[in-house]
N, C-alpha and C. Protein backbone atom coordinates (compact mmCIF):
# COMPACT_ATOMS: atom_id res chain seq x y z
N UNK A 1 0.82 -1.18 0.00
CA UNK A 1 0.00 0.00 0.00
C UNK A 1 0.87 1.27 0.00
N UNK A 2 1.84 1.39 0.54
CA UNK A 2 2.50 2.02 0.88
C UNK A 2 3.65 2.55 -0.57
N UNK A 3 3.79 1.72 -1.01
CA UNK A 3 4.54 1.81 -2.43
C UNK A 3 3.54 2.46 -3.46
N UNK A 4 2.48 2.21 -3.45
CA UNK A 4 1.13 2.78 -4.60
C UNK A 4 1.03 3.72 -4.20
N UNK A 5 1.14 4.23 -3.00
CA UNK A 5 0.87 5.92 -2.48
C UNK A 5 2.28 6.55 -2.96
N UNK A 6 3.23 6.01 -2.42
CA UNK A 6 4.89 6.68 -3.19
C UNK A 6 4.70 6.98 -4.28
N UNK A 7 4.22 5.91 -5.12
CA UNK A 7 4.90 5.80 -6.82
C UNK A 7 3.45 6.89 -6.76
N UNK A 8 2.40 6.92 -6.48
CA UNK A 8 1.32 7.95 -7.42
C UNK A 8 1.56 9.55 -6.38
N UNK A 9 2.00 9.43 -5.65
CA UNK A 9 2.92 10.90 -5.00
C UNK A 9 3.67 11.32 -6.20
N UNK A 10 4.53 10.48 -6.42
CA UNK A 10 5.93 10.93 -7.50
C UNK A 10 5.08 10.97 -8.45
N UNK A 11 4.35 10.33 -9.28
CA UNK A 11 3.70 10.65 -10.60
C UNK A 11 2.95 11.89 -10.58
N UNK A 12 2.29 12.27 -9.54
CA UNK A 12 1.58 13.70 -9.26
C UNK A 12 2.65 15.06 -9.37
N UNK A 13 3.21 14.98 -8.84
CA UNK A 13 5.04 15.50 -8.81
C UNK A 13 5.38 15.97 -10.27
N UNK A 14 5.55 14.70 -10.77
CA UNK A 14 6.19 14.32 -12.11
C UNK A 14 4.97 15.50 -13.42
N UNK A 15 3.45 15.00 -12.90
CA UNK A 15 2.86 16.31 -13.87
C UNK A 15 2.68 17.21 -13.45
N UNK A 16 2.82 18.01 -11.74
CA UNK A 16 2.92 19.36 -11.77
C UNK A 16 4.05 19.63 -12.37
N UNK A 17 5.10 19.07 -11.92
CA UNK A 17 6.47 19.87 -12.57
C UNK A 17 6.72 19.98 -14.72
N UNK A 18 5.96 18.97 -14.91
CA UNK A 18 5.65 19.31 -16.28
C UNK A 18 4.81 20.61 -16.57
N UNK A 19 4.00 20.58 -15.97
CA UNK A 19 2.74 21.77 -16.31
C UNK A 19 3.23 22.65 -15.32
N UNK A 20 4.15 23.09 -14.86
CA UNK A 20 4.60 24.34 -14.57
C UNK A 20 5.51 24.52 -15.44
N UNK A 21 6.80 23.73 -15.37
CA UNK A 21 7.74 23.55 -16.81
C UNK A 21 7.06 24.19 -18.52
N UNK A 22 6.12 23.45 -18.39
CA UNK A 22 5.46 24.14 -19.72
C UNK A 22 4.45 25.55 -19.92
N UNK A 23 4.16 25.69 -18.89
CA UNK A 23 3.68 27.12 -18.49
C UNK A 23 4.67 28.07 -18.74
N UNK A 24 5.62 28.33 -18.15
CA UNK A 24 6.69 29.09 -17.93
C UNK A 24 7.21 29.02 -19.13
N UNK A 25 7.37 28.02 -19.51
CA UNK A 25 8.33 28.17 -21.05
C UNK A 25 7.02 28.71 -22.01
N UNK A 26 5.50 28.13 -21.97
CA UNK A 26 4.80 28.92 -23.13
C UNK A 26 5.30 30.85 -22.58
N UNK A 27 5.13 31.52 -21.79
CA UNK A 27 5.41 32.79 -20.98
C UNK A 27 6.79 33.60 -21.46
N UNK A 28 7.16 32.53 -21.59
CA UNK A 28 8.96 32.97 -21.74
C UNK A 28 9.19 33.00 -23.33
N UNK A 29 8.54 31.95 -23.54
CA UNK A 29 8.07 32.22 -25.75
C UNK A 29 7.86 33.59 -26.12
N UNK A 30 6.87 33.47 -25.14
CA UNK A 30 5.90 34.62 -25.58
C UNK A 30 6.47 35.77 -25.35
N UNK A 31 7.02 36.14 -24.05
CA UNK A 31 7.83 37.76 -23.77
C UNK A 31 9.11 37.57 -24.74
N UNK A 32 9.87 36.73 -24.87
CA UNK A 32 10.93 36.18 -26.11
C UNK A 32 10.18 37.38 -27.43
N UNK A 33 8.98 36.63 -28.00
CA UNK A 33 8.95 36.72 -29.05
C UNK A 33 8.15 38.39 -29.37
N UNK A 34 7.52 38.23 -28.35
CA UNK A 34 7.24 40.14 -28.22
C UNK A 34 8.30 40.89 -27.92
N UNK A 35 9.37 40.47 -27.94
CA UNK A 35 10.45 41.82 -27.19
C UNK A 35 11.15 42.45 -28.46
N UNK A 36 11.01 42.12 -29.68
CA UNK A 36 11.24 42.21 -30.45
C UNK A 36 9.83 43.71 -31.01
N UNK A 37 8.67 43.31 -30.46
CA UNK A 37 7.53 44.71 -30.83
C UNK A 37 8.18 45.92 -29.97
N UNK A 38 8.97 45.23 -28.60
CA UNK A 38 9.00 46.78 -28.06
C UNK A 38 10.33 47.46 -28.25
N UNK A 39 11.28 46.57 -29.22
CA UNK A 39 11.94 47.29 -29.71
C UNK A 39 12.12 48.92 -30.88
N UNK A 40 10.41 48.33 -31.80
CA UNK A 40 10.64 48.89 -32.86
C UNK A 40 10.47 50.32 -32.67
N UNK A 41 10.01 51.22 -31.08
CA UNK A 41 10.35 52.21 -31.52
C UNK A 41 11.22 52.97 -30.08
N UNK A 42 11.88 54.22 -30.32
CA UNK A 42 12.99 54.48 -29.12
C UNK A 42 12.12 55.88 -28.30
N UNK A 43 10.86 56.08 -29.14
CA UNK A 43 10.32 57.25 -27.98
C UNK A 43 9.61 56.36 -26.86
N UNK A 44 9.53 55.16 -26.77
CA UNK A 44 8.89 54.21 -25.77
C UNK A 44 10.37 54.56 -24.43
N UNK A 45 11.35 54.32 -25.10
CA UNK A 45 12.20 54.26 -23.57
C UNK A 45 12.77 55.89 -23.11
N UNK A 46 12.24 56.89 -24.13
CA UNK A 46 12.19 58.38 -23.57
C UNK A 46 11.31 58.56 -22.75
N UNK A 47 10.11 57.96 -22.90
CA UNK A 47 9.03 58.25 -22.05
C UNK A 47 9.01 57.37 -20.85
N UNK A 48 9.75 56.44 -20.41
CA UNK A 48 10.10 55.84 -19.43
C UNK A 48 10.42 57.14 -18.48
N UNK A 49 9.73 57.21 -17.30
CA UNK A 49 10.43 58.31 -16.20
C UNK A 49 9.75 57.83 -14.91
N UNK A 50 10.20 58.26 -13.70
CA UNK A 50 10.22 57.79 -12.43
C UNK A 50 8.29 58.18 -12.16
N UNK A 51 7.98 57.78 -11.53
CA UNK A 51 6.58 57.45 -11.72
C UNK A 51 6.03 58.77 -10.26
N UNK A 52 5.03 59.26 -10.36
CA UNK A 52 5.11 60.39 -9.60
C UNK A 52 5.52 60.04 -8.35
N UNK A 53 4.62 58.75 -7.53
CA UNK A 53 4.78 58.89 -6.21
C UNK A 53 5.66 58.50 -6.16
N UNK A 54 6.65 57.74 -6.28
CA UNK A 54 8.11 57.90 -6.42
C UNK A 54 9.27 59.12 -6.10
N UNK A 55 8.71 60.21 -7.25
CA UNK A 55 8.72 61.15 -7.10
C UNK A 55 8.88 62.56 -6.10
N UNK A 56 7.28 62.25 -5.80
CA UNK A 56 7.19 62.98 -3.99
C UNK A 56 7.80 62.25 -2.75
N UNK A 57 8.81 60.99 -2.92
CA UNK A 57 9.76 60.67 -1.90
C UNK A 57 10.78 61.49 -2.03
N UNK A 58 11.48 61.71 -3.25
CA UNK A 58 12.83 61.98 -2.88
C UNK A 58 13.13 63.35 -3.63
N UNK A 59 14.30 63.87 -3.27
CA UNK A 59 14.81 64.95 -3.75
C UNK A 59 14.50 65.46 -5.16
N UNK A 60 14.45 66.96 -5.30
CA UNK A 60 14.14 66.90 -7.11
C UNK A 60 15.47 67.06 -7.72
N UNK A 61 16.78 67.20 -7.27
CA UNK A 61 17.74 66.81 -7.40
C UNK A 61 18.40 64.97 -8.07
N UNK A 62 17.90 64.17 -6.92
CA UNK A 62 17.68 63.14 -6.97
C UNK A 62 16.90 62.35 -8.08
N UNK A 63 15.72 62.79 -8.29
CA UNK A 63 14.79 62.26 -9.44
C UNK A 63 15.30 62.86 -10.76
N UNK A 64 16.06 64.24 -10.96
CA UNK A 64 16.63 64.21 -12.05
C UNK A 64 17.97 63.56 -12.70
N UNK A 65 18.36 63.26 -11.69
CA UNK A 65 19.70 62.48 -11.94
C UNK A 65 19.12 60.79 -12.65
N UNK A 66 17.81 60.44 -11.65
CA UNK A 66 17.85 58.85 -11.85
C UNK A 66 17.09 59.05 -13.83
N UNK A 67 16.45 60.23 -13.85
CA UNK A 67 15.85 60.02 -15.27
C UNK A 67 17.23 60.54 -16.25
N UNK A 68 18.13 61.21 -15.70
CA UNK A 68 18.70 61.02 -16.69
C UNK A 68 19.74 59.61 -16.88
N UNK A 69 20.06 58.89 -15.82
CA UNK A 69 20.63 57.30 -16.15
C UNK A 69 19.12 56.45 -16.70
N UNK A 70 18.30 56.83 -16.48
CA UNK A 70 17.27 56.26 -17.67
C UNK A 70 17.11 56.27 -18.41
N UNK A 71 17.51 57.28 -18.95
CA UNK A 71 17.48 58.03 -20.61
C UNK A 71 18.64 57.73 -21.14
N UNK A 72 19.78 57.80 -20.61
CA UNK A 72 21.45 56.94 -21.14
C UNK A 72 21.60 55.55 -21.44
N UNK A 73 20.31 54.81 -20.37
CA UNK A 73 20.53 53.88 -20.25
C UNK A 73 19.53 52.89 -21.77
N UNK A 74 18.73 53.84 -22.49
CA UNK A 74 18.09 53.79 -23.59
C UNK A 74 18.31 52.96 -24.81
N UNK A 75 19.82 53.32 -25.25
CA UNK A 75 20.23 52.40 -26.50
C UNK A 75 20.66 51.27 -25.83
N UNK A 76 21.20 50.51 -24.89
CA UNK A 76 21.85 49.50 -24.75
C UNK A 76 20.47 48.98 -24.23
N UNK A 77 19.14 49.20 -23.87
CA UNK A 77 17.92 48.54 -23.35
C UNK A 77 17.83 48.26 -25.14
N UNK A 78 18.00 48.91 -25.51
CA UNK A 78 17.09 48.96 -27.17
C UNK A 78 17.70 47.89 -27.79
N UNK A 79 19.26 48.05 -27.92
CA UNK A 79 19.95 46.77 -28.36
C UNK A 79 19.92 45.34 -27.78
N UNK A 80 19.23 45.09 -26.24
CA UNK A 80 19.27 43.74 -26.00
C UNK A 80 17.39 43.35 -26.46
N UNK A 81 17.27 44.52 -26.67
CA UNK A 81 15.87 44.29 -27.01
C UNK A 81 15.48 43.50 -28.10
N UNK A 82 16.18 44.01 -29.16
CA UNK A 82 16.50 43.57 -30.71
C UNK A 82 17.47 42.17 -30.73
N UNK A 83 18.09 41.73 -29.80
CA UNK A 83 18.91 40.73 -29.48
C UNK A 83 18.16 39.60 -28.97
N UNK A 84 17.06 39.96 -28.47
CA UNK A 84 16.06 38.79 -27.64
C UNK A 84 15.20 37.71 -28.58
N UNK A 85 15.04 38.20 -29.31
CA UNK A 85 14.03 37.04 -30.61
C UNK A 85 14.73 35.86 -31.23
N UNK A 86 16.01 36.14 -31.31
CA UNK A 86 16.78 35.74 -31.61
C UNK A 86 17.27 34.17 -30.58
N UNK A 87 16.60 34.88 -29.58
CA UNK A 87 17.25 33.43 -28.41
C UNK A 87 15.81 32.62 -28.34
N UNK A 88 14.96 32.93 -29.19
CA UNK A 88 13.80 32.00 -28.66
C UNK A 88 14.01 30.55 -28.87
N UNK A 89 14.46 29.78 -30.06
CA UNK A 89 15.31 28.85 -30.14
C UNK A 89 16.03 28.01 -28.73
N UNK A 90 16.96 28.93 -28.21
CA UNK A 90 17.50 28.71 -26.94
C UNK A 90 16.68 28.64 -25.77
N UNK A 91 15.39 28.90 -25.69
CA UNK A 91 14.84 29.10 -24.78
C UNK A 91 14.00 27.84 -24.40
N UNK A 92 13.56 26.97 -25.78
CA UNK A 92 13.03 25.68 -25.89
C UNK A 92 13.52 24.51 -25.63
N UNK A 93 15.13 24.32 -25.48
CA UNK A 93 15.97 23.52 -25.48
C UNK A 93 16.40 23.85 -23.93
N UNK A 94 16.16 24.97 -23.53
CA UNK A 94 16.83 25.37 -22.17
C UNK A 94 15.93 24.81 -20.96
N UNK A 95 14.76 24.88 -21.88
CA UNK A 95 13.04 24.15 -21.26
C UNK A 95 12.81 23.23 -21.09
N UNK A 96 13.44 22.36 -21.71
CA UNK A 96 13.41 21.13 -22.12
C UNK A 96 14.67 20.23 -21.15
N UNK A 97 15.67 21.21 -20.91
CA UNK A 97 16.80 20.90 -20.19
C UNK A 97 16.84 20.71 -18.78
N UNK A 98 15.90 21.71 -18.16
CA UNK A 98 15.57 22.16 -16.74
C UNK A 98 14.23 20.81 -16.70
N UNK A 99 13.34 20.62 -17.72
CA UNK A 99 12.54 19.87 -17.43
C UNK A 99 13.05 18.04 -17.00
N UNK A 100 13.86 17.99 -17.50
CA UNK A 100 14.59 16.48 -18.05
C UNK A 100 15.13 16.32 -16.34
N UNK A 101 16.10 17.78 -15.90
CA UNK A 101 16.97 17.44 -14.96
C UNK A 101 15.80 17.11 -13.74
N UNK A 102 14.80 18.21 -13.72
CA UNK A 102 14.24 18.19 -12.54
C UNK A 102 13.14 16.84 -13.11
N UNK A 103 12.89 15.90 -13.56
CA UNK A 103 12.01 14.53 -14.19
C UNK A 103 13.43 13.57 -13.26
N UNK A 104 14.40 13.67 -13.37
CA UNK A 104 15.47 12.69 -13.21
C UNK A 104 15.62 13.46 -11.21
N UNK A 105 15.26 13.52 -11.18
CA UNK A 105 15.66 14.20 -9.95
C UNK A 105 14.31 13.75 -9.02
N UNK A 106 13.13 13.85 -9.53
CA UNK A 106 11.82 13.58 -8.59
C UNK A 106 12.05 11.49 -8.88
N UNK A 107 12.32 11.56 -10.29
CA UNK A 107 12.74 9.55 -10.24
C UNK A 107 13.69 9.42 -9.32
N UNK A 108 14.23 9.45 -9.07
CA UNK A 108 15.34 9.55 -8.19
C UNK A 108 14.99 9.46 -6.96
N UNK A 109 14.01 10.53 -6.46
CA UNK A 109 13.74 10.66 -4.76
C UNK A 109 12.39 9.41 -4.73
N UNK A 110 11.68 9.10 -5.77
CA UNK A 110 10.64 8.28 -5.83
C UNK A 110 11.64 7.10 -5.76
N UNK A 111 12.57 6.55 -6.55
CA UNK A 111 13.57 5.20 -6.28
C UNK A 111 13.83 5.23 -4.83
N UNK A 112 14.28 6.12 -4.38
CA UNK A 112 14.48 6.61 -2.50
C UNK A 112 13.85 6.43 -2.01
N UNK A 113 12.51 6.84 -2.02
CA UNK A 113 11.03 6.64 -1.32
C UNK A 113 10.82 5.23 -1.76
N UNK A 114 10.88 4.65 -2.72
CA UNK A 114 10.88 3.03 -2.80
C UNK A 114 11.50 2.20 -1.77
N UNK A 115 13.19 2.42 -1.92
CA UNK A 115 13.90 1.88 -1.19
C UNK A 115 14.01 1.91 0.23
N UNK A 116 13.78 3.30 0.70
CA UNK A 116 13.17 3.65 2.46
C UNK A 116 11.80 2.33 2.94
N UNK A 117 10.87 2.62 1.93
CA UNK A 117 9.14 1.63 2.61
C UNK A 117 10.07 0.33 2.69
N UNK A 118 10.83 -0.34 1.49
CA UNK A 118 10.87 -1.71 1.77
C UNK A 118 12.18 -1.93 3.01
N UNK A 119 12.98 -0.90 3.34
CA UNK A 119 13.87 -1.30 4.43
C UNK A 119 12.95 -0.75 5.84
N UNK A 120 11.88 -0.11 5.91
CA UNK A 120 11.24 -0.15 7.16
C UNK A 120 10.46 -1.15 7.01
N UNK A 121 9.93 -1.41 5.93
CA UNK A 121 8.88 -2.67 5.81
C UNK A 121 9.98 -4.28 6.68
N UNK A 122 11.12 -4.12 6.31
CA UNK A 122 12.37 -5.06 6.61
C UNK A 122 12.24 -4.83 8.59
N UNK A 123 12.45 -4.11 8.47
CA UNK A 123 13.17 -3.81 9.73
C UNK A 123 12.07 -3.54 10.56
N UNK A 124 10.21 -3.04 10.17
CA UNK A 124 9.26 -3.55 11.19
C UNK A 124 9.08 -5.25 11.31
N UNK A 125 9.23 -5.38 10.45
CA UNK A 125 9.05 -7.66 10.52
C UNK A 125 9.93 -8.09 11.71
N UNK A 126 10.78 -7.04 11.59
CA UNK A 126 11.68 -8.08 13.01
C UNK A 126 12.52 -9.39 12.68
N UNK A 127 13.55 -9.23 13.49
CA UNK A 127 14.16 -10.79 13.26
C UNK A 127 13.18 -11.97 13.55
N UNK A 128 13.15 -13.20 12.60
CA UNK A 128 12.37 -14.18 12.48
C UNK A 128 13.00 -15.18 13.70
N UNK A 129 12.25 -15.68 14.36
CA UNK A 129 12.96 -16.85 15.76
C UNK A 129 12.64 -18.11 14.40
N UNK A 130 14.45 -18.21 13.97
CA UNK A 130 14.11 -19.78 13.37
C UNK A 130 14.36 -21.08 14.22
N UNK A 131 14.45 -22.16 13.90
CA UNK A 131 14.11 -22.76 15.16
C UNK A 131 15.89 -24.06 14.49
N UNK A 132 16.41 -23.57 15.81
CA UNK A 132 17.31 -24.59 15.65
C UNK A 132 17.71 -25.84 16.21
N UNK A 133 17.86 -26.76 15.45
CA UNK A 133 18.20 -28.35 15.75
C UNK A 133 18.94 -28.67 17.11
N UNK A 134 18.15 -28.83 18.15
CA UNK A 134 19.00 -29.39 19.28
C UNK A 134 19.51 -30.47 18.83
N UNK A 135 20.81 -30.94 18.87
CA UNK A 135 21.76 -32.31 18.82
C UNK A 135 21.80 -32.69 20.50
């Protein structure tokens, strides 16, 4: 009984971690393959600026300095932007990689959880009184 509850534990295991695995990677496709729309234009990362209430915390000293490392920081956002579509490829195989390790890793603790029930299963039985031959 005890082994049918293990092995369908680990199989339960075995399809959340798929269907999160594949969640995340459809998510990661998807911002992958859109990052490439928010490249196409550069008044999107001009208009990036510190958000008001933000704002009314700190110095106006302060808030002009951080928009202008926002605004510098513009072409090199723009260039990994345009660089990202490009890895979607990599991103399927990387999915696929993390999925495999963590599949070999829950088999693994389920072989463990096997091997634990049958050495307590061993070791509640108790030594057997065999019965030996008086001469």
């Amino acid at each position: 009984m005890f082994y049918a509850i293990s092995w369908f534990l680990s199989f339960m295991l075995l399809a959340l971690w798929s269907m999160v695995c594949w969640g995340v990677h459809a998510v990661t496709l998807w911002a992958v393959s859109s990052a490439g729309v928010l490249s196409a234009g550069t008044s999107a990362m001009n208009a990036v600026l510190l958000p008001e209430w933000v704002r009314a915390w700190m110095p106006p000293q302060l808030a002009r300095e951080l928009e202008s490392v926002i605004a510098s920081a513009g072409p090199v956002v723009q260039g990994a932007l345009e660089a990202v579509p490009a890895l979607s490829g990599t991103v399927s195989v990387l999915a696929w990689a993390l999925w495999g390790l963590g599949a070999a890793v829950l088999l693994a603790l389920a072989i463990g959880a096997h091997v634990l029930i049958a050495l307590w299963k061993r070791r509640s039985a108790g030594p057997r009184a065999t019965a030996v031959p008086v001469r």
